[in-house]
Structures are given as C-alpha cells and as structure tokens.
N, C-alpha and C. Protein backbone atom coordinates (compact mmCIF):
# COMPACT_ATOMS: atom_id res chain seq x y z
N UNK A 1 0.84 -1.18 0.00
CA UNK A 1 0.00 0.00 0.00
C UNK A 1 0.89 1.24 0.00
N UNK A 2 0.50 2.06 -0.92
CA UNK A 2 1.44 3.66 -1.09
C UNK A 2 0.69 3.71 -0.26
N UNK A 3 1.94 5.07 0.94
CA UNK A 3 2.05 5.95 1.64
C UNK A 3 0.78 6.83 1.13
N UNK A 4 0.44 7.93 2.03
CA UNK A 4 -0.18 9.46 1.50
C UNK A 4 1.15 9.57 1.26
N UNK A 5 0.77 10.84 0.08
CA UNK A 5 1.99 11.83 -0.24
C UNK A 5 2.76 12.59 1.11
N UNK A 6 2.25 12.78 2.22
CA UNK A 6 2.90 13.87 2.86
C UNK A 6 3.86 12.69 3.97
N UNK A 7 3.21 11.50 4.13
CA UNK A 7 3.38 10.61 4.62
C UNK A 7 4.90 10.11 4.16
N UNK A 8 5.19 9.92 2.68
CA UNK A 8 5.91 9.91 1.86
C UNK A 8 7.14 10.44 2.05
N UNK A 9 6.72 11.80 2.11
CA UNK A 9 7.50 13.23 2.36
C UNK A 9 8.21 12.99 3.31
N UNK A 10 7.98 12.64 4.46
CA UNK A 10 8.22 12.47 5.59
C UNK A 10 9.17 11.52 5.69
N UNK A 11 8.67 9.87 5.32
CA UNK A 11 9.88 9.11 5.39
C UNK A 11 11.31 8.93 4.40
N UNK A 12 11.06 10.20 3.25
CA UNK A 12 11.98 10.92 2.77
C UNK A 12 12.89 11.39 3.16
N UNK A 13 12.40 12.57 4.50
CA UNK A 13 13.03 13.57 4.92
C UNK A 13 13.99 12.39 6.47
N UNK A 14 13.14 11.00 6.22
CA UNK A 14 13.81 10.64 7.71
C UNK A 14 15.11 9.64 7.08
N UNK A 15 15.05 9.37 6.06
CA UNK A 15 16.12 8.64 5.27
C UNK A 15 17.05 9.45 4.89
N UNK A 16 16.91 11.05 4.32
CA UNK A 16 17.78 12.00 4.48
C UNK A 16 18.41 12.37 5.69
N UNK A 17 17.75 12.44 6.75
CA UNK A 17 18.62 12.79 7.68
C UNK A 17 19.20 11.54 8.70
N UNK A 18 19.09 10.55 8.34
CA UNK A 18 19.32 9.16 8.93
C UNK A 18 20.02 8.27 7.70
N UNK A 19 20.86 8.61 6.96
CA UNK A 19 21.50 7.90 5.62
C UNK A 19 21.73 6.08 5.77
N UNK A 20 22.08 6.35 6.91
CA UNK A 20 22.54 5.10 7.50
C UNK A 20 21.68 4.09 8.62
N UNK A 21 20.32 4.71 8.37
CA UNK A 21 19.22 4.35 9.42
C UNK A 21 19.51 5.18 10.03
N UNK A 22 17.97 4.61 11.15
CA UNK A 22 17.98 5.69 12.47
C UNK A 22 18.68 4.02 13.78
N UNK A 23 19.40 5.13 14.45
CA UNK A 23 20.27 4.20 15.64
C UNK A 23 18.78 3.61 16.61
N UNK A 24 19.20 2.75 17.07
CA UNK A 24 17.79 2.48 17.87
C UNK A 24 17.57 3.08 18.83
N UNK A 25 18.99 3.91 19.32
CA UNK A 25 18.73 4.80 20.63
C UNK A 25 17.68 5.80 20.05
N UNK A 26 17.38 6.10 18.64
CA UNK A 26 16.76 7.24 18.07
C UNK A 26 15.21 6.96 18.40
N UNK A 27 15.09 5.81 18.62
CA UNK A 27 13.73 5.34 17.74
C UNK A 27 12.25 6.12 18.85
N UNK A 28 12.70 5.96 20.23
CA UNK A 28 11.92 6.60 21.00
C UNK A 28 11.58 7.95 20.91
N UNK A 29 13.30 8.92 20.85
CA UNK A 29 12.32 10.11 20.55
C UNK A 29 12.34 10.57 19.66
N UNK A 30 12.33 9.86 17.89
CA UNK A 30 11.88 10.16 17.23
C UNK A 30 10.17 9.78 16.76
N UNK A 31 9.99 9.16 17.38
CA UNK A 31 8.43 8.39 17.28
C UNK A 31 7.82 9.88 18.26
N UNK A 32 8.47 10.09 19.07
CA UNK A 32 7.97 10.90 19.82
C UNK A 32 8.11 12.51 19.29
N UNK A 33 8.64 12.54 18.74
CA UNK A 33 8.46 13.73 17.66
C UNK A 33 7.57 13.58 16.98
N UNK A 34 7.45 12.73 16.22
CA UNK A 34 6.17 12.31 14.80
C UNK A 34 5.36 12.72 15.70
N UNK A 35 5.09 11.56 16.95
CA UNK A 35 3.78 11.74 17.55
C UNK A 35 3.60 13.07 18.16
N UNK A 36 4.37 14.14 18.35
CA UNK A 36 3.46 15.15 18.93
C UNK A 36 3.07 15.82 17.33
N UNK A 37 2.96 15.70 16.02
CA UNK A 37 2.59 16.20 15.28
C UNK A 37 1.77 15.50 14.53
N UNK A 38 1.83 14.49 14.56
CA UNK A 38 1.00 13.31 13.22
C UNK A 38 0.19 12.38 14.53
N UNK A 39 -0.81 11.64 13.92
CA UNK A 39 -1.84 10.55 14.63
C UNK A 39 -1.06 9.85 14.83
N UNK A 40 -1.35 8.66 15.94
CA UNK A 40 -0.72 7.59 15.70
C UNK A 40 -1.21 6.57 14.68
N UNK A 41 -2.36 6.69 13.78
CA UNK A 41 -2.28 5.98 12.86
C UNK A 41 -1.34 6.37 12.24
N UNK A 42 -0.47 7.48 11.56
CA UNK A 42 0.08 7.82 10.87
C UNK A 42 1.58 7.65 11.01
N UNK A 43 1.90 8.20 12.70
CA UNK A 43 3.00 7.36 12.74
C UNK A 43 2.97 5.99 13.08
N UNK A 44 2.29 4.89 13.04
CA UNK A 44 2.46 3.41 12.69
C UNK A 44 3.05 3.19 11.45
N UNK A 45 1.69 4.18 10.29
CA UNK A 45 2.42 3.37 9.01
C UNK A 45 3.65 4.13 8.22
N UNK A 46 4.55 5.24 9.57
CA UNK A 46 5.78 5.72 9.11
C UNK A 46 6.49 4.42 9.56
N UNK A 47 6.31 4.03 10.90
CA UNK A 47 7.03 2.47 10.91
C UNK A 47 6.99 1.63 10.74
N UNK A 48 5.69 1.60 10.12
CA UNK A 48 5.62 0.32 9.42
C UNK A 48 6.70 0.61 7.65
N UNK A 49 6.47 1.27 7.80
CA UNK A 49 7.87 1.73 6.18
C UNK A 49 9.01 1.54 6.60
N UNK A 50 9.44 2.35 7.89
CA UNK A 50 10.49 1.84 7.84
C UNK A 50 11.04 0.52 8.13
N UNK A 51 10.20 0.00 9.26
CA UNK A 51 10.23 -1.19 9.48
C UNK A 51 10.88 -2.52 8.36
N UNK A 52 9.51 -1.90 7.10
CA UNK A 52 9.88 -2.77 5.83
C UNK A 52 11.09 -3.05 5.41
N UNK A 53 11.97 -2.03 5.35
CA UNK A 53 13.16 -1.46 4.56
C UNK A 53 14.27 -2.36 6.11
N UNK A 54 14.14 -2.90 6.89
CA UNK A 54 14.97 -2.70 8.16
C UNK A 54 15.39 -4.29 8.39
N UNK A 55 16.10 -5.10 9.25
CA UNK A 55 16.63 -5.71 9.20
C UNK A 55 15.10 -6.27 10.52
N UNK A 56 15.07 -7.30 10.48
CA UNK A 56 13.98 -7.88 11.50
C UNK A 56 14.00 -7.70 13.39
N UNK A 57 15.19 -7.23 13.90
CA UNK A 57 15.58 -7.03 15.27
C UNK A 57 15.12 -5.44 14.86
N UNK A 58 15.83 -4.61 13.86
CA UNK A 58 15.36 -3.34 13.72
C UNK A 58 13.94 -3.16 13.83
N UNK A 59 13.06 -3.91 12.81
CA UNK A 59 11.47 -3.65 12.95
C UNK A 59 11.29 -3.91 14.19
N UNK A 60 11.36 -5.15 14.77
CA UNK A 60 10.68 -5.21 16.19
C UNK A 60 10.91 -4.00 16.98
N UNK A 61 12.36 -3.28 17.12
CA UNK A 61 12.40 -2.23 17.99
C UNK A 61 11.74 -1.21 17.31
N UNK A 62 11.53 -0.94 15.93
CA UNK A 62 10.25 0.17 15.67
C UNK A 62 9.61 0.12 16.31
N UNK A 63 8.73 -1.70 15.85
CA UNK A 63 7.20 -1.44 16.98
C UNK A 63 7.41 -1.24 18.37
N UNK A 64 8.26 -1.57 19.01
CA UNK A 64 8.32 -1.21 20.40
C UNK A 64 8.26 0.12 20.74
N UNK A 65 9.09 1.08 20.04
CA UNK A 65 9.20 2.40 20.27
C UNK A 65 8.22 3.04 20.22
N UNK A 66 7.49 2.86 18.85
CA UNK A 66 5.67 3.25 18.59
C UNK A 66 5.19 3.11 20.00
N UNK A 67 4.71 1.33 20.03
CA UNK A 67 3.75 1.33 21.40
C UNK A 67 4.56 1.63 22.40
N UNK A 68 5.55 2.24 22.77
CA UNK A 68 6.50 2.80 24.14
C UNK A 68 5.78 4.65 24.01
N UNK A 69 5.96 5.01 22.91
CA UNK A 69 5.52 6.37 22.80
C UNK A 69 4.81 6.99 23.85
N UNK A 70 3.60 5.63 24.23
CA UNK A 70 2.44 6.20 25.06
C UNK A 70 2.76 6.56 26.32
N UNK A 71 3.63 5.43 26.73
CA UNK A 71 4.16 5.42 27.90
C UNK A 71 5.34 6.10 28.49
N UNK A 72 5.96 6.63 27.79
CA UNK A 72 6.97 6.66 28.24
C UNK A 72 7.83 8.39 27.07
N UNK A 73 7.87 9.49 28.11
CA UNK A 73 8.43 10.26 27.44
C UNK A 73 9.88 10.47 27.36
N UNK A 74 10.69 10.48 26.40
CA UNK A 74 11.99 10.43 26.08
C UNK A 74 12.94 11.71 26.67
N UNK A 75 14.35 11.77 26.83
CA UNK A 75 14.96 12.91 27.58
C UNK A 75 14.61 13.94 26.32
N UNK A 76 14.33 15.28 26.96
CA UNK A 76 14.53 15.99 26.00
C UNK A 76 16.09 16.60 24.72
N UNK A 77 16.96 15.97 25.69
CA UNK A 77 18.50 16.02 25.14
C UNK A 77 18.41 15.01 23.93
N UNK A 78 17.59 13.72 23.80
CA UNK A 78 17.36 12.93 22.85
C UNK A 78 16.48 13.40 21.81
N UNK A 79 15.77 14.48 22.37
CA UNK A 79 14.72 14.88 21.34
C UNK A 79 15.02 15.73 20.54
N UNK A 80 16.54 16.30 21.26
CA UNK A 80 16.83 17.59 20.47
C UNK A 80 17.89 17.31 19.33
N UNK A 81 18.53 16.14 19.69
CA UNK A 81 19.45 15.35 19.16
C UNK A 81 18.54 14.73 17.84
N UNK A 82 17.11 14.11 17.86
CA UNK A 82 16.47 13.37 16.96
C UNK A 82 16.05 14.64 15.28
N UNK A 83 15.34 15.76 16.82
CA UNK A 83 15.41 17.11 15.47
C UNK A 83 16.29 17.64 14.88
N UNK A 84 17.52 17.76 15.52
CA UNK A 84 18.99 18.03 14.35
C UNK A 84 18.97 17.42 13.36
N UNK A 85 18.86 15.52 13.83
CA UNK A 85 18.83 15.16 12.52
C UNK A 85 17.39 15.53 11.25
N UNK A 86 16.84 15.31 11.93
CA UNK A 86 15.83 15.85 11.12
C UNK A 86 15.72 16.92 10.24
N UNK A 87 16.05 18.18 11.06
CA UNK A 87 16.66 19.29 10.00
C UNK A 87 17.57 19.04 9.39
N UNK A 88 18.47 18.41 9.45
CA UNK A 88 19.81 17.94 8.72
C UNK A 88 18.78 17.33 6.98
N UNK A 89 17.99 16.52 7.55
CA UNK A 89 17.63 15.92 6.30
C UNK A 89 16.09 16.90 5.93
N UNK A 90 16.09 18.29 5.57
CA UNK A 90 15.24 18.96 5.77
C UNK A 90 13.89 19.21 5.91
N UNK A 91 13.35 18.26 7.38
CA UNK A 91 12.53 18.08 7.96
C UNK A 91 12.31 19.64 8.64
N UNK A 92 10.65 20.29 8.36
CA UNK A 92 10.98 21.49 8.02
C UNK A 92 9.96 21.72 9.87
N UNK A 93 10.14 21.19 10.65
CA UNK A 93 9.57 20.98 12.01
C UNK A 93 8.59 21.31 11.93
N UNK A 94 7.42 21.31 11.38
CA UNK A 94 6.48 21.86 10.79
C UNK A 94 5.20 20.70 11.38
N UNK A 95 4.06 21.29 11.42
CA UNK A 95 2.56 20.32 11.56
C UNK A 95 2.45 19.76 10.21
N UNK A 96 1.74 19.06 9.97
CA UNK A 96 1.71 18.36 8.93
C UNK A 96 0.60 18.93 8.15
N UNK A 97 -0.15 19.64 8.51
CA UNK A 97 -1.34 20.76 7.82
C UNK A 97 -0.38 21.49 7.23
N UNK A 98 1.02 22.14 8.25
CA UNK A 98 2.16 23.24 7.22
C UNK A 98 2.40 22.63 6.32
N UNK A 99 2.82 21.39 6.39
CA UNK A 99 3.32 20.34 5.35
C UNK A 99 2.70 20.42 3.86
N UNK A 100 1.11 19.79 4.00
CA UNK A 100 0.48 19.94 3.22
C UNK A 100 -0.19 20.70 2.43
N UNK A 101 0.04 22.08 2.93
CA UNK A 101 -0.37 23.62 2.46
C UNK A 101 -1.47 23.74 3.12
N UNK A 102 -2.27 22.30 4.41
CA UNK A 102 -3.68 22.82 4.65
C UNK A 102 -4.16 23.63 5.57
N UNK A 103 -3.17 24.18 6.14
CA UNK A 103 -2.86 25.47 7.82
C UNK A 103 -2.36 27.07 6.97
N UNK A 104 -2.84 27.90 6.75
CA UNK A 104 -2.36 28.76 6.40
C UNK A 104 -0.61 29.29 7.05
C-alpha cells in the first residue's frame, strides 16, 4: 500500500537525515516527535515503512518504540538530538497541515 503523499514526504526527509538508518537509541524520541505532530495511525504506518526497509531485530524495535511512545516520554536532550537530525535531512519541524499547504 502507497504511503499518502505527505506521509511519503516524511519518510523521505527521515532517510535524508538518517543515511545510515535511524540508531535504535533514536527510535523513542523520534516516534515521539512524529507523535506530537501526526496521529498515531500515521505514525504506525511511518514504521511500518520503515520497518519494511529494516533488518527484523530493527522492525521489532520500531514497533516497540511506537507502542513505548504512550508510555513513556523520552529525555529531551534525545529529542533535540532526533530534530537536528531531522533538519539535517530537511525536515521542516512543521505540523503536517504546514506540510500539506492545509494550515495557512
């Protein structure tokens, strides 16, 4: 199943700024980034993409990180560390309405 386009966009911008994958130390507070901006349907099926693309110990720690999200908030020193990369791969920190042109 294709991504949405913005959806797309996104695991674009996370392969740009993660060339080499994301480290698994990443995976918490980057899920936790998505999630304060996107549903969690939406970030599932960002990990479920990446997941796809990932070596099978890698996917499992996706899904863990996803369902950890709820529980459990990440240091903010990790979070700030997850958005560097992110801007690095020009993830534009943006809502996903900015994203899509649908937020003025």
């Amino acid at each position: 199943m294709a991504l949405p386009p913005v959806l797309a966009t996104i695991v674009g911008w996370l392969r740009a700024g993660y060339p080499e994958g994301v480290p698994e130390r990443d995976y918490l507070p980057l899920f936790a980034v998505l999630g304060s901006q996107l549903t969690n349907d939406e970030v599932t099926l960002i990990g479920a993409e990446l997941s796809f693309s990932a070596d099978p110990e890698s996917a499992e720690a996706i899904k863990k990180a996803i369902t950890a999200i709820t529980d459990t908030k990440p240091q903010e020193s990790d979070i700030s560390r997850v958005r560097a990369h992110l801007a690095a791969g020009g993830w534009p920190l943006a809502s996903p309405g900015q994203l899509s042109g649908d937020d003025p």
